[in-house]
Protein backbone atom coordinates (compact mmCIF):
# COMPACT_ATOMS: atom_id res chain seq x y z
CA UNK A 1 -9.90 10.85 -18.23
CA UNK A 2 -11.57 13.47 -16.37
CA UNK A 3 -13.26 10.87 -14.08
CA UNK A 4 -9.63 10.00 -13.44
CA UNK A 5 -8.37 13.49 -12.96
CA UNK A 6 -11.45 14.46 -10.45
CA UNK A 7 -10.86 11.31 -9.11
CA UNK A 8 -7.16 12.20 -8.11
CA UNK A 9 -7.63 15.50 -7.20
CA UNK A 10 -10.29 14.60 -4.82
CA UNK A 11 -8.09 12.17 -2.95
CA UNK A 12 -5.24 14.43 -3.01
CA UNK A 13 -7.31 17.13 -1.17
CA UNK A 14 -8.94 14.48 1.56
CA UNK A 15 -4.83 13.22 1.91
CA UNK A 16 -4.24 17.31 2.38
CA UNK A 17 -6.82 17.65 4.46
CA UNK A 18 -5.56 14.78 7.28
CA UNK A 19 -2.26 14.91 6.59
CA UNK A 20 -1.79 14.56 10.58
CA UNK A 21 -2.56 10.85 9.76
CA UNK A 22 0.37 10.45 7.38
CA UNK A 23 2.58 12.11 9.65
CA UNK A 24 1.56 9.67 12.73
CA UNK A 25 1.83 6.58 10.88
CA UNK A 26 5.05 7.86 9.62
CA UNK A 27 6.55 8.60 13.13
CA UNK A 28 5.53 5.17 13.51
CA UNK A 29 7.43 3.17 11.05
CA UNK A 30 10.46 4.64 12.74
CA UNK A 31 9.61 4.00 15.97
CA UNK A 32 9.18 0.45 14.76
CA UNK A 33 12.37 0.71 12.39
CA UNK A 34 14.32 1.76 15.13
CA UNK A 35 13.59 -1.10 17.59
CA UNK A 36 13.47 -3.53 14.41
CA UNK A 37 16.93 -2.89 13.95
CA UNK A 38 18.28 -3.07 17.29
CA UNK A 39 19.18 -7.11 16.89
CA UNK A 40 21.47 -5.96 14.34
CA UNK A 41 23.11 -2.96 15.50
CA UNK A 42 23.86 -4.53 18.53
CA UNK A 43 25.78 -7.50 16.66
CA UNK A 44 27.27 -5.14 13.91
CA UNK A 45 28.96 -2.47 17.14
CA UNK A 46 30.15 -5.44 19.26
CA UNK A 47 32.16 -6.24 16.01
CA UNK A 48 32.17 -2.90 14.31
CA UNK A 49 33.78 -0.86 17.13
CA UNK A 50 36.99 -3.39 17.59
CA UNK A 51 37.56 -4.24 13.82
CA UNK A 52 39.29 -2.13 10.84
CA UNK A 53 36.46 -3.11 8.71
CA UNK A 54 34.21 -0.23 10.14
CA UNK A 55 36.53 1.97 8.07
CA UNK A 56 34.60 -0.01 4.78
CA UNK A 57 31.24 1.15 5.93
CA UNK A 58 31.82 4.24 7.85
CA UNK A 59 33.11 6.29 4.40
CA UNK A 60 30.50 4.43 2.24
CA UNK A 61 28.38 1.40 1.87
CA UNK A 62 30.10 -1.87 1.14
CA UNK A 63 28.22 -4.61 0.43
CA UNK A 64 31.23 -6.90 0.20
CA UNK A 65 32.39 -5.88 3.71
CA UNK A 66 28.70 -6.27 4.89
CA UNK A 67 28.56 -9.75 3.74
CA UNK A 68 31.97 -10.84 4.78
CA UNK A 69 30.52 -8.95 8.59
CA UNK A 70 27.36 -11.60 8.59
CA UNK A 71 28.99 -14.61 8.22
CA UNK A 72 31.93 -14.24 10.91
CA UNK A 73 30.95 -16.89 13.87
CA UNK A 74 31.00 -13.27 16.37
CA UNK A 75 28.48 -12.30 14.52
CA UNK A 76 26.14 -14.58 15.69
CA UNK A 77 23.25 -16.61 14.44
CA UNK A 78 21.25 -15.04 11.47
CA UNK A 79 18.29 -15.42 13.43
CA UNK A 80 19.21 -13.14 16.22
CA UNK A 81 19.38 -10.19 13.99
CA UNK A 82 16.19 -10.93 11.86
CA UNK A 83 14.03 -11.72 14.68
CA UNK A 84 13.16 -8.22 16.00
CA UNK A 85 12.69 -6.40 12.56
CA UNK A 86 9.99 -9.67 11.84
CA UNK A 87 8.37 -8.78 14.84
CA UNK A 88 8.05 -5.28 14.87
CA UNK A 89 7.30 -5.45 11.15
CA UNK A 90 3.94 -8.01 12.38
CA UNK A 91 3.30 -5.30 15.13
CA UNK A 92 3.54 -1.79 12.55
CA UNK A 93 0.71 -4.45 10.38
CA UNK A 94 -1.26 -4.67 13.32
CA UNK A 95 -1.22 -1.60 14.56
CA UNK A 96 -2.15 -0.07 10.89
CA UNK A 97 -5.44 -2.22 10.72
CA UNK A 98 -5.85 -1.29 14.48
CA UNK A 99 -5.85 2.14 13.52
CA UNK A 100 -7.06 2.45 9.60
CA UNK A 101 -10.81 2.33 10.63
CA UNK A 102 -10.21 5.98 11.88
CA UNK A 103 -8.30 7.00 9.29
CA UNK A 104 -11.46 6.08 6.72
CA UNK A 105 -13.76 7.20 9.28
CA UNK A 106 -11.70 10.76 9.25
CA UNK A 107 -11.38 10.98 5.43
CA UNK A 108 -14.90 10.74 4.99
CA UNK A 109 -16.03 13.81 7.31
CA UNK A 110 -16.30 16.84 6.33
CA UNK A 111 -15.08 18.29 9.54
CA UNK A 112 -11.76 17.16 11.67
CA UNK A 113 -13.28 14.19 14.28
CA UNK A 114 -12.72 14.36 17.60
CA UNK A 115 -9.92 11.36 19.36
CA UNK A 116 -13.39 9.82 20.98
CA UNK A 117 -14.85 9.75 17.31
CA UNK A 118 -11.48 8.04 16.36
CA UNK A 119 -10.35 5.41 19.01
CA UNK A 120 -14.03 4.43 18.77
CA UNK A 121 -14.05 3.56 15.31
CA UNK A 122 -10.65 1.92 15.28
CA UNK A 123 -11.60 -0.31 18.31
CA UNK A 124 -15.11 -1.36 16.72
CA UNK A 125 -13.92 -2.33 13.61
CA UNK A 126 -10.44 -3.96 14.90
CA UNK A 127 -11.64 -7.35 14.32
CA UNK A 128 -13.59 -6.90 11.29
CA UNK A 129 -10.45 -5.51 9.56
CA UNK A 130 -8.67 -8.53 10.56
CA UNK A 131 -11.34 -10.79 8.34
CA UNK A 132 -10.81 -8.23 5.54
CA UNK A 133 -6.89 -8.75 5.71
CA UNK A 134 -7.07 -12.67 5.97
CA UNK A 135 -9.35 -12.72 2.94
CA UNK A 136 -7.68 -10.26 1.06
CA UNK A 137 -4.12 -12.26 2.16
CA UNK A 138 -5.77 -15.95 1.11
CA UNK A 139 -6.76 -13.75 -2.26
CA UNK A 140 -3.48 -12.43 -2.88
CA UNK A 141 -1.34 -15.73 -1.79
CA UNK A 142 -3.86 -17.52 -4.89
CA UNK A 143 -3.43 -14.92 -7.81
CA UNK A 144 0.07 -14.58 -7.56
CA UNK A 145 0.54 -18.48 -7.00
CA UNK A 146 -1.69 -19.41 -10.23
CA UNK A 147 0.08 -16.00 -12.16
CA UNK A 148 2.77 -17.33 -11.42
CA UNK A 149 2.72 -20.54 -12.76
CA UNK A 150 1.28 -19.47 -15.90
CA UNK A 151 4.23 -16.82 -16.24
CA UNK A 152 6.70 -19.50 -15.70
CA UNK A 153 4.99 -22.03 -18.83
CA UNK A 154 4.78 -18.79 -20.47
CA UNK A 155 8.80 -18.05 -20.25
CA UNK A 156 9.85 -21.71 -21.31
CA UNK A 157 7.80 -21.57 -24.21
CA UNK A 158 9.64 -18.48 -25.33
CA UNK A 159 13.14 -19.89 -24.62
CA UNK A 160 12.11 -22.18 -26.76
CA UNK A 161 11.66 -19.86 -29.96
CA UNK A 162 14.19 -18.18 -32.28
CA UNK A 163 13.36 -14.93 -30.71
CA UNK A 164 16.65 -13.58 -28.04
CA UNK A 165 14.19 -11.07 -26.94
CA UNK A 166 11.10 -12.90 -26.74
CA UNK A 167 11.71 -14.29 -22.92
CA UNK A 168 12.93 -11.05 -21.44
CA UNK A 169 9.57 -9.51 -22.77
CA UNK A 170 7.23 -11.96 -21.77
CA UNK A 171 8.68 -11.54 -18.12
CA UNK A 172 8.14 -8.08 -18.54
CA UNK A 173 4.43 -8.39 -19.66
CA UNK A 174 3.88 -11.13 -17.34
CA UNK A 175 4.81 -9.19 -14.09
CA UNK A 176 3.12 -6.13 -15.21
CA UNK A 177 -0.18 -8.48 -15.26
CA UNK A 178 0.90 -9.86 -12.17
CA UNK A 179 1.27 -6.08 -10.52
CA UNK A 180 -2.13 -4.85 -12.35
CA UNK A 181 -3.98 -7.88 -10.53
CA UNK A 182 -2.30 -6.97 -7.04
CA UNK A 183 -3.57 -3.85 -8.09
CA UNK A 184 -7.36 -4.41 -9.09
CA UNK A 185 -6.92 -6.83 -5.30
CA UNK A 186 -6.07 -4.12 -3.62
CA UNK A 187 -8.97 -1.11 -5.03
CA UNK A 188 -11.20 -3.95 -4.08
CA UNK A 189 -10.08 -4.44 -0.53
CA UNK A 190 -10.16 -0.66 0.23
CA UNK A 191 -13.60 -0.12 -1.29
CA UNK A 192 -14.86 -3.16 1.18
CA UNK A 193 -12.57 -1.82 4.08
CA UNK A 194 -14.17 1.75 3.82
CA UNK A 195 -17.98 -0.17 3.46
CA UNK A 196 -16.85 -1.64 6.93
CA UNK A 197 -16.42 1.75 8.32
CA UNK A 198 -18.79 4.21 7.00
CA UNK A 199 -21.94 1.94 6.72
CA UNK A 200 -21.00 0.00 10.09
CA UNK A 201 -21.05 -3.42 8.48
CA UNK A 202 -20.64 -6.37 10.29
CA UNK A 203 -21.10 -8.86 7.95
CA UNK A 204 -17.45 -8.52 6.43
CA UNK A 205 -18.70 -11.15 3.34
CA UNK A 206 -21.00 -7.93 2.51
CA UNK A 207 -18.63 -5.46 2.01
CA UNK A 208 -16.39 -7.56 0.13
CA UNK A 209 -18.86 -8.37 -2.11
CA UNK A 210 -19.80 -3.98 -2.94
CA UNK A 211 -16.17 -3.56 -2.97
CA UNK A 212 -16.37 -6.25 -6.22
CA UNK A 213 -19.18 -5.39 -8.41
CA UNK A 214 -17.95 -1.55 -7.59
CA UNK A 215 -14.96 -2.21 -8.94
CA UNK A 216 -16.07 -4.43 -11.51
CA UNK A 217 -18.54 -1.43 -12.62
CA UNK A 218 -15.77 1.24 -12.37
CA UNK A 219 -12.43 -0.57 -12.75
CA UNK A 220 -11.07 1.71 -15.45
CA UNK A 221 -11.35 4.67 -13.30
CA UNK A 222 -10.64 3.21 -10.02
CA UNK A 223 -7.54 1.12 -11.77
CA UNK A 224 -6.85 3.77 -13.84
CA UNK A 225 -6.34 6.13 -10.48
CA UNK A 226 -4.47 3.78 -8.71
CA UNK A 227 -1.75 2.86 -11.86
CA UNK A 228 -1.37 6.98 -11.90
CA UNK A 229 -0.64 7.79 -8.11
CA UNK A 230 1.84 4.42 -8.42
CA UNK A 231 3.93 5.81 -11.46
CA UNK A 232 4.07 9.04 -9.15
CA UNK A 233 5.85 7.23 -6.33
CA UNK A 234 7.72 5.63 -9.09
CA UNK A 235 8.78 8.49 -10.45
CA UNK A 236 9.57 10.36 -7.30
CA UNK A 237 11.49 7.48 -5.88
CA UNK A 238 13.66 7.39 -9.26
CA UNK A 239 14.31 11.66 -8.69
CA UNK A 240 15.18 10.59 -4.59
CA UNK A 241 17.83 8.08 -6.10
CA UNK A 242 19.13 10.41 -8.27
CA UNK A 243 19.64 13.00 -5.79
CA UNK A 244 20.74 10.55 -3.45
CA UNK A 245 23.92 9.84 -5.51
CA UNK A 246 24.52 13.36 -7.17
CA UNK A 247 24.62 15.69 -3.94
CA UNK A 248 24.84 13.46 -0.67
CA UNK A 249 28.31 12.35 0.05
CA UNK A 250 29.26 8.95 0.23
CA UNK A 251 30.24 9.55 4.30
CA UNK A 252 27.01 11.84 5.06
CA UNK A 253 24.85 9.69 7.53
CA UNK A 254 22.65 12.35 7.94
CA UNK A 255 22.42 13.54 4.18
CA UNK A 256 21.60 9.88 3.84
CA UNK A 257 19.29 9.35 6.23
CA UNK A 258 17.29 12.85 5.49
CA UNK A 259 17.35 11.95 1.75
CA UNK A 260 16.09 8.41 2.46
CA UNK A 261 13.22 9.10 4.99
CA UNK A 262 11.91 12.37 2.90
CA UNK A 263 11.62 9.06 0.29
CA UNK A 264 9.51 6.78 2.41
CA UNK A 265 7.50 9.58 3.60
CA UNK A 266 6.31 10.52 0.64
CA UNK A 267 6.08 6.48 -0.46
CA UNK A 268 3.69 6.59 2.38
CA UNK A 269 1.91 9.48 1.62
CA UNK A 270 1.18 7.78 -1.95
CA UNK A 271 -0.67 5.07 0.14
CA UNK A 272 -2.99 6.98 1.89
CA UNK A 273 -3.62 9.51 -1.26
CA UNK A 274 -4.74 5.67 -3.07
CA UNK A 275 -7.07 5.02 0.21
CA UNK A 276 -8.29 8.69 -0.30
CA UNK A 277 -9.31 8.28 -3.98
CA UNK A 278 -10.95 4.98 -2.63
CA UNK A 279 -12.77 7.06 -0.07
CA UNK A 280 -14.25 10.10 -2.17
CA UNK A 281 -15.57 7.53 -4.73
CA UNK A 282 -17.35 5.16 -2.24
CA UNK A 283 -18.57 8.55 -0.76
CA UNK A 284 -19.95 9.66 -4.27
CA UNK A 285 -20.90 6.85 -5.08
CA UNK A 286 -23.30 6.47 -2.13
CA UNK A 287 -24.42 10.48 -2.13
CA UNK A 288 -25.92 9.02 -5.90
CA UNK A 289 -29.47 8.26 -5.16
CA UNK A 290 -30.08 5.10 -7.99
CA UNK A 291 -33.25 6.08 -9.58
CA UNK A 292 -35.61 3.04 -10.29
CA UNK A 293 -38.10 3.52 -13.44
CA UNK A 294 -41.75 2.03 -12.76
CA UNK A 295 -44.27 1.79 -14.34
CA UNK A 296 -46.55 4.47 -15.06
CA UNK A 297 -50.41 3.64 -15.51
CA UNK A 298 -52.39 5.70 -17.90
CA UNK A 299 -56.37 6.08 -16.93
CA UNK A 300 -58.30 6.49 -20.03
CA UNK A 301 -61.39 8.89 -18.93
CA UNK A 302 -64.51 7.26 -20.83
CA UNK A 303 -65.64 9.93 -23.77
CA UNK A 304 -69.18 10.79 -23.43
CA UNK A 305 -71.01 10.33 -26.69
């Protein structure tokens, strides 16, 4: 437990320390949010601003009035909307691996790097993150696929039983495995993605395999850290939903918007504070010289008789 707690508190104060790097990828998001959404909110005010039913969503959201919105033939093909946010969602992935080798690079100094330090990092290690993301992606794509299937047996054997209560808890317990797995995936991606950066290695297979027998060695700490800092964003998004219905008004936009973005800010920030626990272990770790015992021979002096 105090692993844990040293563990947390040591990421929290690398997060602190950069928080420029939350703030950047935040401003970001909504660059990329903003243009995302433009395929919509050009269909939605080409109907919106000559219909009544703008009164349904301009006092309040109404999902009924939103649906009924979509599938009038003005609206327009599905695709049409959904097409930008796709894209600019792809282009907000690439630029985060474009950029993330300078964000480990900047968490593991002790001192603020310069943009040169930065730019240089992120552009040498651009294609190397790409390998870790299509591995880690094949990964992911496999657990959840054979999870999956074994959740699904799992569930019509309990339909099967007496027990009312047995299925809804086995789908419970199922995706909490499936979640701790993502998990455990994920701790073992950022342990090989900081490898990449701070020991320059180019052999991705390499890194992927330290980031696995680390975890495998420390996976009740490292899990144990990452589990905690996601039942904080849990728990904050929960208060931000609360707060969202007991003191914005139904017609605020901006009360709305505020209240929402001060939620996925702080989502965010949850991220990186994971990638900065990730960081001050591998850095730790490595600042651990491994001691190897040899040996020792003993020279018996002859005793003169």
């Amino acid at each position: 437990m105090n692993d844990n707690k040293s563990l947390l508190s040591a990421g929290a104060g690398i997060a602190r320390r950069n928080l420029r790097y939350i703030i950047w990828f935040y401003l970001l998001s909504i660059l990329f949010a903003w243009f995302g959404a433009s395929g919509f909110a050009t269909h939605a005010h080409d109907m919106m601003d000559h219909s009544l039913y703008s009164d349904g969503v301009l006092h309040g959201f109404h999902p009924a009035v939103l649906i009924e919105m979509m599938n009038r033939p003005e609206f327009g093909p599905t695709k049409s909307t959904t097409m930008p946010a796709m894209s600019f969602g792809i282009l907000f992935l690439l630029v985060s691996l474009t950029f993330m080798p300078g964000v480990l690079l900047g968490y593991s100094s002790d001192h603020r790097i310069s943009r040169d330090e930065f730019f240089r990092a992120c552009g040498h290690n651009l294609w190397r993150f790409v390998r870790l993301f299509v591995m880690a992606a094949i990964l992911i794509g496999v657990t959840v696929g054979l999870l999956s299937m074994g959740l699904d047996a799992l569930a019509k054997a309990a339909d099967n039983t007496n027990y009312e209560r047995l299925p809804f808890f086995t789908n419970v317990a199922g995706w909490i495995i499936i979640l701790l797995a993502l998990t455990k995936i994920r701790v073992w991606f950022d342990l090989a993605a900081t490898d990449v950066v701070l020991r320059d290695q180019s052999a991705v297979r390499k890194s992927v395999a330290f980031g696995f027998r680390a975890m495998r060695k420390n996976w009740v700490r490292l899990l144990g850290s990452y589990v905690a800092i996601t039942l904080v964003a849990v728990a904050m998004l929960m208060v931000g939903i609360v707060l969202w219905n007991m003191i914005v008004p139904s017609s605020s936009i901006v009360g709305a918007f505020l209240v929402s973005q001060l939620m996925m800010l702080l989502l965010l920030a949850m991220r990186f504070w994971q990638r900065a626990a990730a960081v001050a272990f591998y850095v730790k770790e490595m600042a651990e010289p491994v001691v190897e015992m040899t040996p020792v021979s003993v020279v018996v002096a002859p005793v003169a008789l």
